[in-house]
Protein backbone atom coordinates (compact mmCIF):
# COMPACT_ATOMS: atom_id res chain seq x y z
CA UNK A 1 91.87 43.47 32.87
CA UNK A 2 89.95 46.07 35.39
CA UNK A 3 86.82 46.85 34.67
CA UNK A 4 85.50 50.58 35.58
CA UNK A 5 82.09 50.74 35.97
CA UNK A 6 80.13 53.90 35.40
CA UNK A 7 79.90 54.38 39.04
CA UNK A 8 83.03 53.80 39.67
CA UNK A 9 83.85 56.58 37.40
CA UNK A 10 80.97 59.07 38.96
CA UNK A 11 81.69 58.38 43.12
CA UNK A 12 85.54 58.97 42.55
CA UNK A 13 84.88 62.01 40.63
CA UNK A 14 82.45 63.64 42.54
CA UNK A 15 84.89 62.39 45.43
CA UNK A 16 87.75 64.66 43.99
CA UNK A 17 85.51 67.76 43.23
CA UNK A 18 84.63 67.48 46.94
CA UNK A 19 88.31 67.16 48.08
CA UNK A 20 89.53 70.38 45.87
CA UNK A 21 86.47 72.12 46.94
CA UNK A 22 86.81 72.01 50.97
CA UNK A 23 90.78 73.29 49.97
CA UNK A 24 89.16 75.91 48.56
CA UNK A 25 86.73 76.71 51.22
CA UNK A 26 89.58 76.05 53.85
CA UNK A 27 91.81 78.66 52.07
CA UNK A 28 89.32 81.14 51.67
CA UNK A 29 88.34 81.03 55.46
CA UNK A 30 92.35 81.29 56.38
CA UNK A 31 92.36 84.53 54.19
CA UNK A 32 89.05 85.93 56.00
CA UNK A 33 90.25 84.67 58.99
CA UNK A 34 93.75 85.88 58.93
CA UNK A 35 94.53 83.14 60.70
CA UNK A 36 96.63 79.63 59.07
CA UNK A 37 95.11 77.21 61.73
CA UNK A 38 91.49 77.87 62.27
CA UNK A 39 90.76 74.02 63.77
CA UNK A 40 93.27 71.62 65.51
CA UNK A 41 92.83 69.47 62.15
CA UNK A 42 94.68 72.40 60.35
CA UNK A 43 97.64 71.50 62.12
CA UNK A 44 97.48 69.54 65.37
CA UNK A 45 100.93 70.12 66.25
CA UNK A 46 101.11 74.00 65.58
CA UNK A 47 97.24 73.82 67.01
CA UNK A 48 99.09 72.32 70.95
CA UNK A 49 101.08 74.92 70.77
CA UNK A 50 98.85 77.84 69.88
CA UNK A 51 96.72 76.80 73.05
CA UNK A 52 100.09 76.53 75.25
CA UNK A 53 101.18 80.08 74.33
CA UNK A 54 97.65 81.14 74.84
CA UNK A 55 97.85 80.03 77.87
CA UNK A 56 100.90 81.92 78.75
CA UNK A 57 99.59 84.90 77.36
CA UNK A 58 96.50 84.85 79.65
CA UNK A 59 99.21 84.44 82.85
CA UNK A 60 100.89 87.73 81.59
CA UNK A 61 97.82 89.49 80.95
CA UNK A 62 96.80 88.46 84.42
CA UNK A 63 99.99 89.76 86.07
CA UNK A 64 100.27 92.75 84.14
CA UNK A 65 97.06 94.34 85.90
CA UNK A 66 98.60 93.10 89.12
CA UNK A 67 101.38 95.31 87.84
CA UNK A 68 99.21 97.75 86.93
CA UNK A 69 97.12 98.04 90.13
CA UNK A 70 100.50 97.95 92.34
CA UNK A 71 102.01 100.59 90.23
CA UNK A 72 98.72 103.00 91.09
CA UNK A 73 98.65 101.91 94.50
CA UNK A 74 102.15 102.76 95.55
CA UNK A 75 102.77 105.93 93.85
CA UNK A 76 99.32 107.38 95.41
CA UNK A 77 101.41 106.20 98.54
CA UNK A 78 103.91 108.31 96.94
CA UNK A 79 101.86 111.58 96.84
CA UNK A 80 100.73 111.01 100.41
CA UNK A 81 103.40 110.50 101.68
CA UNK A 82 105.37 113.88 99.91
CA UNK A 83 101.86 116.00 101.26
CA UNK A 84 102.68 114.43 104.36
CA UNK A 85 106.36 116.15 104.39
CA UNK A 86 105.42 119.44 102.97
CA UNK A 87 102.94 119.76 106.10
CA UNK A 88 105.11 119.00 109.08
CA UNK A 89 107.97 121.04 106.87
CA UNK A 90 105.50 124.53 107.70
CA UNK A 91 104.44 122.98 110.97
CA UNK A 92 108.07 122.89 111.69
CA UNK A 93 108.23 126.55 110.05
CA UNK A 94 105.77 127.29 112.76
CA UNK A 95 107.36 125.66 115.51
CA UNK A 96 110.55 127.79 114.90
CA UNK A 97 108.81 130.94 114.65
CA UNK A 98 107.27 130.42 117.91
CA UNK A 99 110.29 129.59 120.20
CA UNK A 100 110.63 133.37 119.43
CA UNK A 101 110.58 134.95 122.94
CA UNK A 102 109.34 138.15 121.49
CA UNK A 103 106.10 137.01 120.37
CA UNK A 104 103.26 138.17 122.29
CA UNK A 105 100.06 135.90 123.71
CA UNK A 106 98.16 137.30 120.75
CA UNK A 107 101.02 135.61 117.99
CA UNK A 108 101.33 132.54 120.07
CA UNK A 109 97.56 131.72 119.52
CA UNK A 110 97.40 133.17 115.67
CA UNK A 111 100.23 130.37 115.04
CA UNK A 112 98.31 127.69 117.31
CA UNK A 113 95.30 128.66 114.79
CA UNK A 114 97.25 128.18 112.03
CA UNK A 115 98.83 124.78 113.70
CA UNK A 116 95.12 122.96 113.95
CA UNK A 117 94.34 123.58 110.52
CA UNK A 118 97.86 122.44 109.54
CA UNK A 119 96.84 119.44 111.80
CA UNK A 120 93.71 118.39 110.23
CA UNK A 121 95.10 118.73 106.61
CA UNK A 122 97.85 116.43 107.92
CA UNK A 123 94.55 113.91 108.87
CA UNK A 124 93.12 113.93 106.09
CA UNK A 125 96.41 113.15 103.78
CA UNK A 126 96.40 110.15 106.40
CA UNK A 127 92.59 109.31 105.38
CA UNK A 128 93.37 109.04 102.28
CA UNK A 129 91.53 106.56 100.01
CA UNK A 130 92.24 104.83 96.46
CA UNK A 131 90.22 104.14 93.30
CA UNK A 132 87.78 101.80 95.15
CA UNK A 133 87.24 104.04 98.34
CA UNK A 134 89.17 102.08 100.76
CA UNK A 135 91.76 103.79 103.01
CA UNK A 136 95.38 103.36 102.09
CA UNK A 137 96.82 103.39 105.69
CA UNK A 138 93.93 101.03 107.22
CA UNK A 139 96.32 97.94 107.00
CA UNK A 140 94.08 94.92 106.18
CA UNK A 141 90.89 96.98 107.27
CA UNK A 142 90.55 98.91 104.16
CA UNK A 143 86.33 100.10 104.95
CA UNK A 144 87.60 102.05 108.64
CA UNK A 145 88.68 105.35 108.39
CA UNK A 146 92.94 105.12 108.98
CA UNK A 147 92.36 108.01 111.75
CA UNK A 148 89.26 108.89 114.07
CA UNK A 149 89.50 111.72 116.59
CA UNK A 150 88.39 110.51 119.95
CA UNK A 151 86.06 111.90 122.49
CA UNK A 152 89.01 114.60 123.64
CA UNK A 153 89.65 115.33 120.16
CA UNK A 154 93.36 113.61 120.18
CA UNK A 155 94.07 111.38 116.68
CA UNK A 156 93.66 107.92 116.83
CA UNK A 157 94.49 105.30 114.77
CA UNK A 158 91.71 102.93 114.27
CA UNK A 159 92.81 100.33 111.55
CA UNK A 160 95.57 97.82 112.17
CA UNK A 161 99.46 96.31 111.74
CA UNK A 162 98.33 94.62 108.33
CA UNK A 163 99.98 94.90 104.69
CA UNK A 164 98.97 93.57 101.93
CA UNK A 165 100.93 92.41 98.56
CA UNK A 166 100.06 91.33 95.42
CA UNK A 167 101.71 88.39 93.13
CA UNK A 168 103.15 90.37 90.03
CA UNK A 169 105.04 87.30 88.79
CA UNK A 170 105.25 83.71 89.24
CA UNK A 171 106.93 83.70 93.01
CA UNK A 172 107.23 87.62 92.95
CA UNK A 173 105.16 89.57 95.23
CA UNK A 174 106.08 93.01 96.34
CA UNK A 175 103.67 95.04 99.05
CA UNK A 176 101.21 98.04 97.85
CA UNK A 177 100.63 99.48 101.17
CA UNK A 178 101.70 100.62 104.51
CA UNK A 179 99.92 100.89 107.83
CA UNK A 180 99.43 104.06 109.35
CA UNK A 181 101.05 103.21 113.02
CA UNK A 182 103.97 102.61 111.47
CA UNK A 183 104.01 106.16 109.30
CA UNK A 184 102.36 108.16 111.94
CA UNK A 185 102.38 106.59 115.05
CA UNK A 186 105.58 104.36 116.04
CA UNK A 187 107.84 107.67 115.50
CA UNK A 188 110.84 108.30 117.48
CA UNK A 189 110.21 110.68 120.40
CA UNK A 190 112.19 113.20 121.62
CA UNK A 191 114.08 112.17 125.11
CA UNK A 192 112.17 113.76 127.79
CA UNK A 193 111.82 114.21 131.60
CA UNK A 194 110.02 114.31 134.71
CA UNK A 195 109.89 114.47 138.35
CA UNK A 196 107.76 111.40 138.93
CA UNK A 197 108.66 110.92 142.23
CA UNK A 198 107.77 114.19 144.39
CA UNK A 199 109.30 114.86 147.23
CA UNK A 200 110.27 118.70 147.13
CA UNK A 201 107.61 120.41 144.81
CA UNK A 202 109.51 122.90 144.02
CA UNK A 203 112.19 120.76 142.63
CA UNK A 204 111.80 120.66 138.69
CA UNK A 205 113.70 119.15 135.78
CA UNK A 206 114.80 121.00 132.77
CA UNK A 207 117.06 121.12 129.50
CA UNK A 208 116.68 117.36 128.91
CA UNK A 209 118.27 116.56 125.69
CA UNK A 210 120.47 113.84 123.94
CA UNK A 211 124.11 115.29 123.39
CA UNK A 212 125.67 112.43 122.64
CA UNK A 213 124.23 109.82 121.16
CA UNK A 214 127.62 107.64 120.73
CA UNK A 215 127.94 108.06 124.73
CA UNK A 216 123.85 106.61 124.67
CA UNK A 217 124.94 103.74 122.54
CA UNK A 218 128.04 102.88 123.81
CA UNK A 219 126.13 102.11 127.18
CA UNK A 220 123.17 100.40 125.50
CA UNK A 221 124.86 98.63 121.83
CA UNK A 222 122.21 96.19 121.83
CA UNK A 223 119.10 98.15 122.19
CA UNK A 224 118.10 101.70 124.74
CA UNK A 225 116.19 100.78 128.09
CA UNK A 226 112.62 102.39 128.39
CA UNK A 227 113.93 104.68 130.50
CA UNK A 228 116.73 105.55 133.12
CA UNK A 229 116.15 107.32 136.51
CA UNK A 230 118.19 110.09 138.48
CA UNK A 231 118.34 111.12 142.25
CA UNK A 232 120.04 113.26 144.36
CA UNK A 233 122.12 111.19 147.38
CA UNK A 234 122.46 112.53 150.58
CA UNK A 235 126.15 114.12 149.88
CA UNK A 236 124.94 115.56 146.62
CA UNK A 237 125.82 113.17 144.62
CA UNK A 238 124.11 111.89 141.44
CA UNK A 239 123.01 108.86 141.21
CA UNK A 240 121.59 107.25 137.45
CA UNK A 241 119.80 103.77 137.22
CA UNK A 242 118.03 101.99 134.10
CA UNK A 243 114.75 100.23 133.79
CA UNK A 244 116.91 97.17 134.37
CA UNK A 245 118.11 98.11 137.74
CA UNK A 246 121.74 98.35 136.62
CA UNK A 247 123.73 101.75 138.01
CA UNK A 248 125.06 103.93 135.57
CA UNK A 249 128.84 105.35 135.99
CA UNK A 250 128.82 107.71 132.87
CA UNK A 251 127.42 110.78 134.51
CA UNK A 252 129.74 114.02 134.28
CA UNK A 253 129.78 116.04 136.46
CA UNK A 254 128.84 113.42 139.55
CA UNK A 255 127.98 116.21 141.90
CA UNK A 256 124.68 117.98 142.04
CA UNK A 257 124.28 121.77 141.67
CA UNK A 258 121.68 123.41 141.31
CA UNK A 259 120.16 124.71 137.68
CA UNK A 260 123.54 123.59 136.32
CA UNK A 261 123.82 120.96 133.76
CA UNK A 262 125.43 116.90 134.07
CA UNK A 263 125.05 114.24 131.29
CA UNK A 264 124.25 111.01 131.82
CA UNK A 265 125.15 108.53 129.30
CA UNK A 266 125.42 111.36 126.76
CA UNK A 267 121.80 112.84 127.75
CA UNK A 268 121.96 116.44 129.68
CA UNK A 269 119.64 117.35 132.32
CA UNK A 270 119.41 120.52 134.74
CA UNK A 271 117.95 119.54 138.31
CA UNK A 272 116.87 122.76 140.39
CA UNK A 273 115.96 123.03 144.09
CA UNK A 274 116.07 119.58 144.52
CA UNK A 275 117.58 118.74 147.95
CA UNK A 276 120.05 116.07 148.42
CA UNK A 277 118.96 113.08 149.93
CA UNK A 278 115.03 113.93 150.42
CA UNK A 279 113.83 111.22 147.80
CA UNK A 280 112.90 113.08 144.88
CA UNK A 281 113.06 111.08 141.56
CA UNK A 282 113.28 111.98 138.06
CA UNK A 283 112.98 109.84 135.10
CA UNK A 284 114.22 110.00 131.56
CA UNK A 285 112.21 108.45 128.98
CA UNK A 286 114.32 107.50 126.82
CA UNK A 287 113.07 104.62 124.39
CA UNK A 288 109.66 106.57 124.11
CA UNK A 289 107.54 106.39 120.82
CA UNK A 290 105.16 109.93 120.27
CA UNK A 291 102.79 109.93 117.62
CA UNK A 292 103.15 112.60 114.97
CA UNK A 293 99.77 113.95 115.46
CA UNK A 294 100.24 114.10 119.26
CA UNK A 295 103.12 116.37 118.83
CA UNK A 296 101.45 118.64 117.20
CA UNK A 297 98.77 118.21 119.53
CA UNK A 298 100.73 118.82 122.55
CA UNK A 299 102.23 121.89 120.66
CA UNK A 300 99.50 123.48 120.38
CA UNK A 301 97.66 123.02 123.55
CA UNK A 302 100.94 123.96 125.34
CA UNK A 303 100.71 127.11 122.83
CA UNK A 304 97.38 128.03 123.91
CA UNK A 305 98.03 127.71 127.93
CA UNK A 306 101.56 127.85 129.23
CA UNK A 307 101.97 131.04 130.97
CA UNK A 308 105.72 131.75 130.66
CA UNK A 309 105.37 134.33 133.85
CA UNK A 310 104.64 131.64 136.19
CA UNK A 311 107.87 129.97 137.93
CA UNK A 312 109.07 127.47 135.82
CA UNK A 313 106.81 128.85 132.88
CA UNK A 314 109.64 129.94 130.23
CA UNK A 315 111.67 126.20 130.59
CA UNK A 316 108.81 124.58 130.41
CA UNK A 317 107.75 126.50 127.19
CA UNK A 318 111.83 126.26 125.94
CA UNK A 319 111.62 122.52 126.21
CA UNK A 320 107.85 121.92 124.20
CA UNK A 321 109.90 123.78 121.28
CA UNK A 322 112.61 121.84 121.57
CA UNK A 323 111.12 118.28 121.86
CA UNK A 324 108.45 119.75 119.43
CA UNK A 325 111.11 120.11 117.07
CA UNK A 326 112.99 117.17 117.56
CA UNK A 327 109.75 115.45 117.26
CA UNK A 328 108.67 116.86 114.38
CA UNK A 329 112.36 116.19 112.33
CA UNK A 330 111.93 112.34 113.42
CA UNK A 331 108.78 112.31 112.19
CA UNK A 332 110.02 113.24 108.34
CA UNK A 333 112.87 111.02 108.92
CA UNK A 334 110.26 107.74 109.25
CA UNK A 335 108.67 109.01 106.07
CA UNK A 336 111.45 109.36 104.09
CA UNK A 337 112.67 106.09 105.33
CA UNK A 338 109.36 104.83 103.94
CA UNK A 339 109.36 107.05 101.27
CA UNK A 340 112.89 105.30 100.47
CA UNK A 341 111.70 101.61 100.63
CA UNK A 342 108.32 102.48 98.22
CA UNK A 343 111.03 103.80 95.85
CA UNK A 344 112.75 100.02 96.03
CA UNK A 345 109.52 98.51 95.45
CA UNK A 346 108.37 100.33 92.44
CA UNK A 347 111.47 99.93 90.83
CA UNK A 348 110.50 96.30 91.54
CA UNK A 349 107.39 96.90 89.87
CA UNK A 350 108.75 98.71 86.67
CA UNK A 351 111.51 95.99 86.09
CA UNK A 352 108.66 93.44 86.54
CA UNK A 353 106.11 95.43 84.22
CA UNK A 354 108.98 95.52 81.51
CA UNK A 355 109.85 91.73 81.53
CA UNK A 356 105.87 90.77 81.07
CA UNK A 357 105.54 93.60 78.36
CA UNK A 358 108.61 91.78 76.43
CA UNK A 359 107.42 88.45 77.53
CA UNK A 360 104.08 89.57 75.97
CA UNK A 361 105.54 90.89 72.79
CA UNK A 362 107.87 87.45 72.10
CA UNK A 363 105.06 85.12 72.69
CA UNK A 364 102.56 86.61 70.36
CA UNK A 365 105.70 86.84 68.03
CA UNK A 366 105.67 83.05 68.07
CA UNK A 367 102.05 82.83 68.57
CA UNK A 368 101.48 84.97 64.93
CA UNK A 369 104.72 82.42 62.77
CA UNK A 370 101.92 79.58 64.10
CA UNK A 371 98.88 80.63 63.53
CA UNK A 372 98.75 84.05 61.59
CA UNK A 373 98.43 83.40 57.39
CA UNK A 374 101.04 84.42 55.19
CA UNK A 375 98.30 86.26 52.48
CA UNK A 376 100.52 85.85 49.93
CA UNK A 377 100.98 82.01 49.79
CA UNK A 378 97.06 82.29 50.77
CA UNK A 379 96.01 84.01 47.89
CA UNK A 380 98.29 82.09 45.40
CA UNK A 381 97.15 78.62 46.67
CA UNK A 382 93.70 80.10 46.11
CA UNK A 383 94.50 80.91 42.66
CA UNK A 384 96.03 77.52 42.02
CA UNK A 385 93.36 75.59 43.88
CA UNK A 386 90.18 77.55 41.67
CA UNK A 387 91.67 76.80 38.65
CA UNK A 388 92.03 73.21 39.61
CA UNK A 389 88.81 73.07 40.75
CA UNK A 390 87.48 74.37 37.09
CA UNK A 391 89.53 72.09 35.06
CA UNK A 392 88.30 69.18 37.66
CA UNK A 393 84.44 70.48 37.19
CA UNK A 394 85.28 70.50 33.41
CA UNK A 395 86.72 67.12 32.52
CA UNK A 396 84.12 65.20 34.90
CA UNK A 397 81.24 67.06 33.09
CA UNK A 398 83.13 65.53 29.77
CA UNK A 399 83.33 61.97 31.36
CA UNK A 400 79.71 62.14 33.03
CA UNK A 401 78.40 62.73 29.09
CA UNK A 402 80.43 59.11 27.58
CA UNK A 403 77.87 56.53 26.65
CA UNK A 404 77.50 53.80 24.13
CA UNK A 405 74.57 55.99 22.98
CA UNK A 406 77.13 58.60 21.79
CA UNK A 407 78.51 56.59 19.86
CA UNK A 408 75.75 55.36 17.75
């Protein structure tokens, strides 16, 4: 026989009302809470996991703005870059309209006027600064200004060759900006001339110009020399050597004549009054790199004071348009090649932004099955567990009351 005693009877009980109560009270916070697993007791298992995909969600979130801030960054690049185009497009307009021969001094310095302001709205696109107030085109020197004008008033770039990137993915980091020597600076000149060697001052180079530029490479496949040099031999003959020392053969026609044009390696040139054999030297510069905002500089001073009545006056003017516009035309190209490669990189950046977004939505998917209530099981159990509860209350407030004493 067991024997029950009365305490027995009250500690289990009182035991039980405890146990259906904190059900109650932990379905009742799951319903406030919306949430199934409120404590790692709830569940420990689905509780790991909750803090795992948490975990993951706070990665995402963190590479998202990454996304974010890249996305902002390179398409303000974007817009710079597209200003950048439009103003060399009406500086070229300019350009054109001054190689007119028929303008007068007066319309050669109303378009020169036109060309500075043309040349500081070009500066300031170059300035340009983000969200935070750095400047875009600094490199890794984001506080100094991309482009200072120095004592002579010529463009300078002040910051330097940096460029930074930002992680938008675990191992996936894509660049947000561009220096401005590269854009601005490092831009293809046009292939120019000079008599640096004089001998006969009255001797001048003109019409220097690359016609061929298969003839150019098929001389130089690997890379062009700095630049290549031309005399005049005692029999009139023309004689071409490059920066290496190395005597070129591809020069047509071989004889010298006066203001009459030869090519050499596919680049013409016109040699007047030079005489043959004195020692005069001209050099080609052909590997040369010309800022964009010295072009425009160089236009406009040469606007401003070549007289084309002097001897030589009108080539010399005839060749500034020409290199000017040669200049000008490489100068878009190396935006538009940029232009081109930001274009890659923010496609980078969308295809990254939508793999985190459906990253994102899958693992709170999962997340939510884990740890989100289902209201409708919540609010039945409650049901179920309040009513037990009652009829618990009730029946151990009818076994608290037996005594013997009842019974008497």
């Amino acid at each position: 026989m067991i024997r029950i005693s009365s305490q027995q009877i009250f500690s289990g009980g009182i035991n039980r009302l405890q146990e259906l109560n904190a059900s109650l009270n932990n379905t009742q916070q799951q319903i406030s809470t919306g949430k199934r697993v409120n404590k790692p007791s709830d569940d420990p298992v689905a509780a790991a996991r909750i803090l795992k995909l948490d975990q993951e969600l706070s990665r995402v979130q963190t590479y998202q703005r990454n996304v974010d801030l890249a996305d902002n960054r390179l398409k303000q690049e974007e817009s710079a870059l597209e200003s950048s185009i439009d103003v060399i497009q009406r500086i070229r307009e300019l350009t054109v309209q001054a190689g007119n021969g028929s303008l007068s001094a007066n319309d050669r310095r109303s378009i020169s006027s036109e060309l500075e302001e043309r040349l500081g709205q070009l500066a300031n696109i170059a300035n340009t600064r983000d969200a935070s107030g750095e400047y875009i085109f600094s490199g890794f020197q984001g506080s100094v200004k991309a482009f200072e004008q120095d004592p002579s008033g010529s463009w300078v770039y002040q910051g330097d060759e940096g460029q930074r990137v930002l992680e938008i993915d675990d191992g996936v980091t894509v660049p947000i900006s561009d220096n401005g020597k590269d854009i601005f600076v490092r831009v293809p000149a046009a292939i120019t001339g000079e008599h640096s060697t004089v001998i006969t001052p009255a001797a001048s180079i003109s019409g220097v110009s690359l016609v061929n530029e298969a003839d150019l490479a098929a001389e130089y496949p690997n890379s062009f020399p700095d630049d290549i040099t031309v005399e005049v031999g005692v029999g009139g003959n023309i004689i071409a050597t490059d920066s290496q020392g190395d005597v070129l053969t591809n020069v047509n026609p071989a004889t010298y004549q006066s203001g009459e044009p030869f090519t050499v390696a596919g680049v013409e040139v016109t040699l007047k009054d030079v005489v043959p054999g004195a020692g005069d030297v001209f050099t080609l510069k052909i590997n040369e790199k010309q800022s964009v905002f010295g072009t425009i500089e160089n236009l406009i001073s040469g606007l401003n004071n070549i007289d084309k009545s002097s001897p030589g006056g009108q080539a010399e003017y005839d060749d500034l348009i020409a290199n000017s516009l040669i200049n000008l035309d490489n100068a878009q190209e190396t935006i538009i090649l940029k232009q081109t490669e930001l274009g890659g990189r923010m496609n980078a950046v969308e295809s990254t932004k939508t793999f985190l977004e459906d990253s994102s939505v899958y693992t709170n998917e999962i997340r939510s099955q884990l740890q989100d209530v289902d209201y409708a099981e919540a609010i039945s159990n409650l049901s179920f567990q309040s009513f037990v509860l009652q009829a618990a209350q009730q029946s151990f407030a009818q076994v608290s009351r037996l005594s013997l004493f009842d019974r008497l």
